[in-house]
N, C-alpha and C. Protein backbone atom coordinates (compact mmCIF):
# COMPACT_ATOMS: atom_id res chain seq x y z
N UNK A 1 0.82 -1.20 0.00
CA UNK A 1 0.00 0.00 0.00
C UNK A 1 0.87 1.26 0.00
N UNK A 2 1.93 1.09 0.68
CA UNK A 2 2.75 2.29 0.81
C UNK A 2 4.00 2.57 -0.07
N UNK A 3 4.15 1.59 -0.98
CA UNK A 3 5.10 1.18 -1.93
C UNK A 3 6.49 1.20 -1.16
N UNK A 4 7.02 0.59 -0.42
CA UNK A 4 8.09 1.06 0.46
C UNK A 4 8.70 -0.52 0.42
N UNK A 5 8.94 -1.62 -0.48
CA UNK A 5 9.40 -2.53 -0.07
C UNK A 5 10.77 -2.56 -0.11
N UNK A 6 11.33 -1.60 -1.58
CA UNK A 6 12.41 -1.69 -1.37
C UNK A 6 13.27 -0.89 0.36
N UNK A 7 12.57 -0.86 1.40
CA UNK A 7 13.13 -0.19 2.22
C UNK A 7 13.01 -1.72 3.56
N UNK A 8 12.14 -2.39 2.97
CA UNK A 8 11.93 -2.99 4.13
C UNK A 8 12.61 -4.76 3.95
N UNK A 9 13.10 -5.01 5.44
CA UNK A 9 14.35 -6.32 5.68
C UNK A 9 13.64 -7.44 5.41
N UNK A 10 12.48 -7.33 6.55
CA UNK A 10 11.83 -8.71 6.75
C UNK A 10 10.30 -8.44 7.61
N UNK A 11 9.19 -9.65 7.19
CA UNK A 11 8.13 -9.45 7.65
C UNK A 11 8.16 -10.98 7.76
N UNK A 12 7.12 -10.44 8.65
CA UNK A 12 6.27 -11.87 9.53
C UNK A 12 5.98 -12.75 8.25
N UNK A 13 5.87 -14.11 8.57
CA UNK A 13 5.61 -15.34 7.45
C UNK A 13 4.03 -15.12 7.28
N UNK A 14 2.73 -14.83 8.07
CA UNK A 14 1.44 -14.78 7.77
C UNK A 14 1.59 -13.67 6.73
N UNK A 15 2.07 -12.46 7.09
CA UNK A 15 1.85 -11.40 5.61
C UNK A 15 2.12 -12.08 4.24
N UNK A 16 3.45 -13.26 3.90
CA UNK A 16 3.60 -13.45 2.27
C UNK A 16 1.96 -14.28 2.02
N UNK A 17 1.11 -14.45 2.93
CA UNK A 17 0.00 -14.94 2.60
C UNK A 17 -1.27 -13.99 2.09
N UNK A 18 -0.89 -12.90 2.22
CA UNK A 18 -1.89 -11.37 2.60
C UNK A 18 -1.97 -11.25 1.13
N UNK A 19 -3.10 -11.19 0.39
CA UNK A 19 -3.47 -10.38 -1.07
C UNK A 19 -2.39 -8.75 -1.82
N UNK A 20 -2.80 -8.64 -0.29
CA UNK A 20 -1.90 -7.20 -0.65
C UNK A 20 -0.50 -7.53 -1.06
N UNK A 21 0.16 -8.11 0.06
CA UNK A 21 1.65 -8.15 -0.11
C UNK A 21 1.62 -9.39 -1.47
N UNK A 22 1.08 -10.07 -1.54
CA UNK A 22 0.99 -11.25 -3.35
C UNK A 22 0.77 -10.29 -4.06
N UNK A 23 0.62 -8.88 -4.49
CA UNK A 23 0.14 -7.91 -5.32
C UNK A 23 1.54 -6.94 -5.82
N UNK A 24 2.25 -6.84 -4.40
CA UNK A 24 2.94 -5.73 -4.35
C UNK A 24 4.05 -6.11 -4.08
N UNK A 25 5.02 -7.03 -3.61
CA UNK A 25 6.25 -7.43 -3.48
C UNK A 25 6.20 -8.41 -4.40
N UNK A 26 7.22 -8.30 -4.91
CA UNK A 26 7.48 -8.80 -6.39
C UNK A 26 9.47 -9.10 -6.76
N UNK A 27 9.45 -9.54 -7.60
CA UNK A 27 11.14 -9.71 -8.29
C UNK A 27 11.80 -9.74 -6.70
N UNK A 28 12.85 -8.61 -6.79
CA UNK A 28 13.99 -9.03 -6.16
C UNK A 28 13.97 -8.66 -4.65
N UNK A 29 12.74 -7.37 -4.50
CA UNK A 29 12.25 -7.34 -3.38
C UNK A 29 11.76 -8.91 -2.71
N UNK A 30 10.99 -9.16 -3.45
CA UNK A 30 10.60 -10.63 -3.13
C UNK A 30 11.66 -12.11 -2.38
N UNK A 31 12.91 -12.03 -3.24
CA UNK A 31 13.60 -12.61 -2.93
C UNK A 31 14.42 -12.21 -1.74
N UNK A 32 14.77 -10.53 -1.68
CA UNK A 32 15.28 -10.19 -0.41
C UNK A 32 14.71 -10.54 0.56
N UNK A 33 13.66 -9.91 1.02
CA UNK A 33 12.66 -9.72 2.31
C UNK A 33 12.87 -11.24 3.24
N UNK A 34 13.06 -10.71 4.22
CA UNK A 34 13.56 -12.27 4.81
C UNK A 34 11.94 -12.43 5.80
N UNK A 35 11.56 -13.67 6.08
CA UNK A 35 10.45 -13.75 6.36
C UNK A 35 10.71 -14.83 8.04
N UNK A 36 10.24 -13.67 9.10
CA UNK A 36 9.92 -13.79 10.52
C UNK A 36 8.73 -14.48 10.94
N UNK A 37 8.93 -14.95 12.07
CA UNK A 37 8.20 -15.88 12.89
C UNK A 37 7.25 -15.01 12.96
N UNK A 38 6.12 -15.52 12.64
CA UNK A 38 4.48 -15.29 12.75
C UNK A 38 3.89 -15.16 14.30
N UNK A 39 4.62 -16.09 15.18
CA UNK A 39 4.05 -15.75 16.55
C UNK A 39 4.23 -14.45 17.30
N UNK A 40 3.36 -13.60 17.10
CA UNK A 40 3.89 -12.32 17.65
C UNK A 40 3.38 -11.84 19.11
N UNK A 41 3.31 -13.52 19.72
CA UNK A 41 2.45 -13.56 20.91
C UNK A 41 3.82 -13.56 21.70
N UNK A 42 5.01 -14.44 21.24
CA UNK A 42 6.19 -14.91 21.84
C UNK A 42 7.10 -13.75 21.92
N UNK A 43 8.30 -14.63 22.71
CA UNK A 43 9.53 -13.40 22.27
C UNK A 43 9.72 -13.26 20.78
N UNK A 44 10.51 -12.00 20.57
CA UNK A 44 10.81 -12.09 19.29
C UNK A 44 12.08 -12.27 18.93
N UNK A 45 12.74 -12.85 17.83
CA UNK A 45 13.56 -13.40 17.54
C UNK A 45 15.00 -12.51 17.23
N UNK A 46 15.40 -12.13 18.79
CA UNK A 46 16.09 -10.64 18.48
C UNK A 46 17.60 -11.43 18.01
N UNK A 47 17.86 -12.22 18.17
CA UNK A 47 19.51 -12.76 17.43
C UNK A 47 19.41 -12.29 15.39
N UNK A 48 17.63 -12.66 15.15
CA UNK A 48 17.55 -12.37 13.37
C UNK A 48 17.38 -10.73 13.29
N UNK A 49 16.28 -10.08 14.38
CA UNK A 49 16.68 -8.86 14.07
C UNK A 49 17.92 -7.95 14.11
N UNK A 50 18.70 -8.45 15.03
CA UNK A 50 20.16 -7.61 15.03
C UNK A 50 20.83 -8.21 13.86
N UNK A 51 20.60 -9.12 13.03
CA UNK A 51 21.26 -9.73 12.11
C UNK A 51 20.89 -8.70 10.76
N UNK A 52 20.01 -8.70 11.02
CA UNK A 52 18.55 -7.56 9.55
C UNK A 52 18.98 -6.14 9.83
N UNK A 53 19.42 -6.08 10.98
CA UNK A 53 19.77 -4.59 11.73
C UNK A 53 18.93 -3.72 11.69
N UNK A 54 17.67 -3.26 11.20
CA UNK A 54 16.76 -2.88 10.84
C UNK A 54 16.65 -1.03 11.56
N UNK A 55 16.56 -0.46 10.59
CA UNK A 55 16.71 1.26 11.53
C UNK A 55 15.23 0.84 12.30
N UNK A 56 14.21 0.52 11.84
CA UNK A 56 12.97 0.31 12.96
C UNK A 56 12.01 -0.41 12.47
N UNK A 57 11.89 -1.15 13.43
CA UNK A 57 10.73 -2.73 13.39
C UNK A 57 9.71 -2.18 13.59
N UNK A 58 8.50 -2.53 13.06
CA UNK A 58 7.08 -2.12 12.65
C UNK A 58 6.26 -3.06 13.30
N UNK A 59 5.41 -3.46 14.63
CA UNK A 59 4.83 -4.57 14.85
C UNK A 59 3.79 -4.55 15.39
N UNK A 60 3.19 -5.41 15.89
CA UNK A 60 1.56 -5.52 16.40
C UNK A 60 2.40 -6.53 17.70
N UNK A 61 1.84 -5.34 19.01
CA UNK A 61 1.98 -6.13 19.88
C UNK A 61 1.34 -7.12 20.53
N UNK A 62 1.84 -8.14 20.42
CA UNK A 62 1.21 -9.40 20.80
C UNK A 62 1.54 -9.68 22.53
N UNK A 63 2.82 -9.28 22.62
CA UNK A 63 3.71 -9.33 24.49
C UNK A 63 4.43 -8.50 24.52
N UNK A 64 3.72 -7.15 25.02
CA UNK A 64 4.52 -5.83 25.34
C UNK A 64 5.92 -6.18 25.97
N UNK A 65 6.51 -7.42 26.84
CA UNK A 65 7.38 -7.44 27.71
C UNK A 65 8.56 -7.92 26.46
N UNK A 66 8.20 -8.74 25.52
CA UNK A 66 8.62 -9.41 24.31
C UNK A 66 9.98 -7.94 24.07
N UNK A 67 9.24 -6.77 23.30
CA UNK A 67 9.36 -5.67 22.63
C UNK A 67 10.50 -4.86 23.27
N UNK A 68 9.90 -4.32 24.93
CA UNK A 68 10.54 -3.66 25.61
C UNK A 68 12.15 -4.64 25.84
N UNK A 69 12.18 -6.58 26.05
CA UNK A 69 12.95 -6.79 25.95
C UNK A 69 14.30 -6.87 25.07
N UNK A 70 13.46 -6.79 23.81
CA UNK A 70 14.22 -6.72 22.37
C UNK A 70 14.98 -5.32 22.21
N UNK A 71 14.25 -4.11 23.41
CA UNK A 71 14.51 -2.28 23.36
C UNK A 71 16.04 -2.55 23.59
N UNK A 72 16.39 -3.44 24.85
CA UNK A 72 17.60 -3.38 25.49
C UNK A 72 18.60 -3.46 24.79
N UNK A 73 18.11 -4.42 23.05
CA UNK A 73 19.62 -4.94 22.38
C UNK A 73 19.63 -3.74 21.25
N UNK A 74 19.18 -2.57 21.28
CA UNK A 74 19.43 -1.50 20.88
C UNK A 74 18.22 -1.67 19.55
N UNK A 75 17.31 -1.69 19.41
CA UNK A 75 16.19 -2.60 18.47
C UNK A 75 15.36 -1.58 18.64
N UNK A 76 14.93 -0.35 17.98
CA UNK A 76 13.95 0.12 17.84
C UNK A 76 12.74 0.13 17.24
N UNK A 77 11.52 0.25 17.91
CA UNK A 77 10.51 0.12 17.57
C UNK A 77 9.46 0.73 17.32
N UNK A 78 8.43 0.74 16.35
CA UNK A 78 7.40 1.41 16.32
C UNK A 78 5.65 0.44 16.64
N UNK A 79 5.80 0.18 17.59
CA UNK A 79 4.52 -0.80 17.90
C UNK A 79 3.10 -0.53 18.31
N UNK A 80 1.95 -0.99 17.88
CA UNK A 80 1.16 -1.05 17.87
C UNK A 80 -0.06 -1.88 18.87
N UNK A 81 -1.29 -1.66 18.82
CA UNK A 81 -2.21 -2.91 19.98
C UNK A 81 -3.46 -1.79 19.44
N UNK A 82 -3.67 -2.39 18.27
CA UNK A 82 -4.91 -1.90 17.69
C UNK A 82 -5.82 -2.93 17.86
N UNK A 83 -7.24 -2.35 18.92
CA UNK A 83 -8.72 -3.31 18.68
C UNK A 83 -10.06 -2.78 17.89
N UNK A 84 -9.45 -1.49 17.30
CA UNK A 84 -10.51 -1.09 16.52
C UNK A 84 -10.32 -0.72 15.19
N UNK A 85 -10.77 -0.24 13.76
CA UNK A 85 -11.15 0.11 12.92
C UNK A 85 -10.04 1.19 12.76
N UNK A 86 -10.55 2.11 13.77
CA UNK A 86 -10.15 3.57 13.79
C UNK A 86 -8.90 3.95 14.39
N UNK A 87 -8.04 2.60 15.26
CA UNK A 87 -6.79 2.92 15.78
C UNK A 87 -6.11 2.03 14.62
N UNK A 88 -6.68 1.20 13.83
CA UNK A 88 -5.96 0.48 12.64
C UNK A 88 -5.22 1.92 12.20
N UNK A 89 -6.20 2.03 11.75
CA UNK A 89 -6.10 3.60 11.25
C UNK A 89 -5.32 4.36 10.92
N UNK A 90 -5.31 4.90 12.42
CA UNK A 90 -4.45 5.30 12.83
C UNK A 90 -3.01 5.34 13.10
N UNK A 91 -2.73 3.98 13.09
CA UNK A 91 -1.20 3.17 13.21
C UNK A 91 -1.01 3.23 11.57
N UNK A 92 -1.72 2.84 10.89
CA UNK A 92 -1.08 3.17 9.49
C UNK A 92 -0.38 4.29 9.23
N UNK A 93 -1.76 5.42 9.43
CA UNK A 93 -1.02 6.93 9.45
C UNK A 93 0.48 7.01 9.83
N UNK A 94 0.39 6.72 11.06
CA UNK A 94 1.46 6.75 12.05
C UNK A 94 2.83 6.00 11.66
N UNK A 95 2.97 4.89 10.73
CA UNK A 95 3.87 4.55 9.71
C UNK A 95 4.19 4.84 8.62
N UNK A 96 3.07 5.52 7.81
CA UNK A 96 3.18 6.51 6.72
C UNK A 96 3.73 7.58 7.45
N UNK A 97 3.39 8.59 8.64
CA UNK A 97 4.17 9.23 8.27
C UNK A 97 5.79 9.13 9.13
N UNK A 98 6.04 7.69 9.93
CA UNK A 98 6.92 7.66 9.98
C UNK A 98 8.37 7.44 8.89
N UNK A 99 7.71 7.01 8.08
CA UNK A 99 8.44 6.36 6.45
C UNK A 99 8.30 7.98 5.84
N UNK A 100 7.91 8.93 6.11
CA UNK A 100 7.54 10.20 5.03
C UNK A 100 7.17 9.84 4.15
N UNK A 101 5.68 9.60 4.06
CA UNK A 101 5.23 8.95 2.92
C UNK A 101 3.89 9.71 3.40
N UNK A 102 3.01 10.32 2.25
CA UNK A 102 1.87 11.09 2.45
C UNK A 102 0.61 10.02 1.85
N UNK A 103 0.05 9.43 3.05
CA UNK A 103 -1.40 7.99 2.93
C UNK A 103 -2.29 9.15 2.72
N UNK A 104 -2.38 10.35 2.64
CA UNK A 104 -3.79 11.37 3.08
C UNK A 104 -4.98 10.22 2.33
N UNK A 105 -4.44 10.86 1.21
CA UNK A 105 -5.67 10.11 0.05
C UNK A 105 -5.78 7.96 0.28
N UNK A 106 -5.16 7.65 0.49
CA UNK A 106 -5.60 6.28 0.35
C UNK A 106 -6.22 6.18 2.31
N UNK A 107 -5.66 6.75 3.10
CA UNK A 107 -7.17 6.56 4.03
C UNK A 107 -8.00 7.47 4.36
N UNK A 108 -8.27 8.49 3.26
CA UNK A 108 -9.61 8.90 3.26
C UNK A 108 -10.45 7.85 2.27
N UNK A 109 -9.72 7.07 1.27
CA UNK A 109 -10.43 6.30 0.30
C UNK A 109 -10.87 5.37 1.03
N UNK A 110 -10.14 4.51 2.51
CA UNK A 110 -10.67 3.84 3.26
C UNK A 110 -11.72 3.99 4.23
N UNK A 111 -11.53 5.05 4.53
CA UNK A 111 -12.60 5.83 5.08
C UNK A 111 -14.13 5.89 4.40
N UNK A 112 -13.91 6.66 3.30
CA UNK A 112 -14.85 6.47 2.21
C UNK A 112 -15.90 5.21 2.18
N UNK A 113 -14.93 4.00 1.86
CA UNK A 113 -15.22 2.64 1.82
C UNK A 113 -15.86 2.23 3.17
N UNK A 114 -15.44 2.51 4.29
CA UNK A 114 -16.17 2.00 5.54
C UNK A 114 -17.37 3.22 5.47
N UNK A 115 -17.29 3.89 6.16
CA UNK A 115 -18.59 4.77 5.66
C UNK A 115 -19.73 4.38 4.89
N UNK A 116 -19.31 4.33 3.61
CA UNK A 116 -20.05 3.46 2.17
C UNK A 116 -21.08 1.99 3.01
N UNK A 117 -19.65 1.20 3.52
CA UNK A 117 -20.59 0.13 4.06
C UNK A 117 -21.50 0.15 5.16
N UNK A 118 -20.90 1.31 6.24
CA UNK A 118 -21.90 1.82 7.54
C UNK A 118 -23.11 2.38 7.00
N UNK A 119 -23.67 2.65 5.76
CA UNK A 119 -24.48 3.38 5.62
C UNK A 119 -25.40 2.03 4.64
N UNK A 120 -24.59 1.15 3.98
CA UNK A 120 -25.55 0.42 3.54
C UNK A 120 -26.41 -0.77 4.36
N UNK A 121 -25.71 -0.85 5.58
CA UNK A 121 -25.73 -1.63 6.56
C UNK A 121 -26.73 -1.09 7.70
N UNK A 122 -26.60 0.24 7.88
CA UNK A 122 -27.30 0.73 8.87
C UNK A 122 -28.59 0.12 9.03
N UNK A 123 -29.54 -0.58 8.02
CA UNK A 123 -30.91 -1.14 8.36
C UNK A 123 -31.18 -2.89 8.64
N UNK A 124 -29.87 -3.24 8.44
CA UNK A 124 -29.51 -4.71 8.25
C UNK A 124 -29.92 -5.35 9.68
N UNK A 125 -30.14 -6.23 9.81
CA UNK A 125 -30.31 -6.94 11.18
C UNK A 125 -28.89 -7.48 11.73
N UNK A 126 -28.13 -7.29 13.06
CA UNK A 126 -27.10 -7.45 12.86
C UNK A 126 -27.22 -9.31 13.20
N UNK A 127 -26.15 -10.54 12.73
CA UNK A 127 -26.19 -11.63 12.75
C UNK A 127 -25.31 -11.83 13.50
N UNK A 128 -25.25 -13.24 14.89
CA UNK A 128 -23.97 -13.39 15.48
C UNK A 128 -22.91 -14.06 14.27
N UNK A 129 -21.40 -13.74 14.32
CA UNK A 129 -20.62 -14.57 14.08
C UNK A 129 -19.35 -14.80 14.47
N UNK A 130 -18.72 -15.60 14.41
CA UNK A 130 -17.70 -16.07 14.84
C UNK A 130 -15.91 -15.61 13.62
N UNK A 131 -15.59 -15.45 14.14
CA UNK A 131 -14.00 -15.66 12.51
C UNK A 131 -12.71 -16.41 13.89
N UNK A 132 -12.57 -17.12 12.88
CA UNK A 132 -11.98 -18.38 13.47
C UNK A 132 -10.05 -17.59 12.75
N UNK A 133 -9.77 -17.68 13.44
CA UNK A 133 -7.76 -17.12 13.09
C UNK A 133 -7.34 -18.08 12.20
N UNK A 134 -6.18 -18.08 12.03
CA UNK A 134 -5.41 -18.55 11.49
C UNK A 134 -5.19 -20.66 11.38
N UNK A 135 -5.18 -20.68 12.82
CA UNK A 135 -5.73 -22.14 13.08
C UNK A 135 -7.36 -22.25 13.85
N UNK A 136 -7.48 -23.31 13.18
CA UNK A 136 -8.99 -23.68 13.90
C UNK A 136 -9.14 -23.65 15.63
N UNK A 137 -8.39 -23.51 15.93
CA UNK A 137 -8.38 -23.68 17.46
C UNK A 137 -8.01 -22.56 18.28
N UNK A 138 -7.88 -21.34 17.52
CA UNK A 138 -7.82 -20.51 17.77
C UNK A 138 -9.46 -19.05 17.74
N UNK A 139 -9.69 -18.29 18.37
CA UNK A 139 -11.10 -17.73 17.74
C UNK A 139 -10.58 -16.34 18.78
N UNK A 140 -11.02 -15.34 17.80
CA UNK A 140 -10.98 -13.81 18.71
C UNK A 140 -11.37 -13.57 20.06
N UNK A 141 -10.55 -12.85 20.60
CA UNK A 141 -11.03 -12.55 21.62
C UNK A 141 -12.14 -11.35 21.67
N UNK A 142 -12.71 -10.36 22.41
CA UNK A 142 -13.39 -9.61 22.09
C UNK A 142 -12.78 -8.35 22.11
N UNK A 143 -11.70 -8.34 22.50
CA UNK A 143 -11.17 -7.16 22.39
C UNK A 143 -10.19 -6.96 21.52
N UNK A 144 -10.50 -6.88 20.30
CA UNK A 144 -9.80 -7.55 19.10
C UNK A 144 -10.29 -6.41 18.06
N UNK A 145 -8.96 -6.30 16.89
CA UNK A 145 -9.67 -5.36 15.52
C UNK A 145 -11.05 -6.46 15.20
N UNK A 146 -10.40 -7.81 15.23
CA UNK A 146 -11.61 -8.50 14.45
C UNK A 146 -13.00 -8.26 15.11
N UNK A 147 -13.32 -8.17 16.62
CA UNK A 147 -14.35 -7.56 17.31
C UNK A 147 -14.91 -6.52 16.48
N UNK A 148 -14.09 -5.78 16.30
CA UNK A 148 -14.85 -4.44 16.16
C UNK A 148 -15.18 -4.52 14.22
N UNK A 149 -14.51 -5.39 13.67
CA UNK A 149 -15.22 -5.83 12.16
C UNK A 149 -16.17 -6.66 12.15
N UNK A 150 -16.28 -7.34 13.27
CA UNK A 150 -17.74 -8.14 13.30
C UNK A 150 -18.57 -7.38 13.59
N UNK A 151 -18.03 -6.87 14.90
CA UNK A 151 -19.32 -5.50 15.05
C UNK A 151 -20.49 -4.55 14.19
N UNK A 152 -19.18 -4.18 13.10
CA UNK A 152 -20.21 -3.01 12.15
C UNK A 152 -20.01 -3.67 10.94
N UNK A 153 -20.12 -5.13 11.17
CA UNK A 153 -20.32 -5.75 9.54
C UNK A 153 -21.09 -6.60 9.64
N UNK A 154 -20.70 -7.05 10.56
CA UNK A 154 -22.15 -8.70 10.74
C UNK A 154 -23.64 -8.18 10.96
């Protein structure tokens, strides 16, 4: 979305699964990008990040203690603990404009788009449902982005 791959080391293994990133990392970016442990519940794997050296890791905190431990080996971070829509959002912004990169227009277009659907939805009956993660044995908690997309979609 932000066209920035050639800037970036390595991402989590669930993103090469993401539509977006199959769209947009491509050729040699593709082959660079080194691809990190998906559990972002655990520690994180600070022996590969000091290896990647990375000027600053981009993440969704899964174990604040994880992060702050990784601070010590000189590992800076820009982290996140988004459960809504609107702090998604927000953290995007907040990486756009940490990268100097101007999102104005692509999240007002998102904006746009949620709006669009809050308004076609507004008369809908809302339905319970469930979204099951990544493994079956896993299911949202409620204080979750996915909460708040079931919320004003179901």
């Amino acid at each position: 979305m932000l066209n920035v791959w050639n800037r970036v080391v390595g991402v989590s293994d669930y993103a090469f699964k993401d539509d977006i990133v199959k769209a947009t990392l491509k050729g040699e970016d593709l082959k660079r990008v080194k691809h990190m442990s998906t559990d972002h519940t655990a520690a994180l794997n600070i022996e590969l990040l000091k290896k990647l050296s990375p000027d600053l890791v981009v993440t969704f905190v899964g174990n604040p203690k994880a992060v702050e431990h990784a601070k010590k080996f000189g590992i800076s971070f820009l982290s996140f603990q988004e459960t809504t829509i609107a702090e998604a959002m927000q953290a995007m912004q907040a990486q756009a404009k940490a990268l100097e990169i101007d999102a104005s227009k692509k999240l007002a277009k998102m904006q746009e788009t949620l709006d669009f659907i809050a308004e076609r939805l507004k008369d809908v009956k809302k339905k319970k449902g469930v979204e099951l993660f990544h493994k079956a044995n896993k299911i949202s908690g409620h204080q979750a982005l996915d909460s708040d997309i079931l919320e004003k979609g179901a």
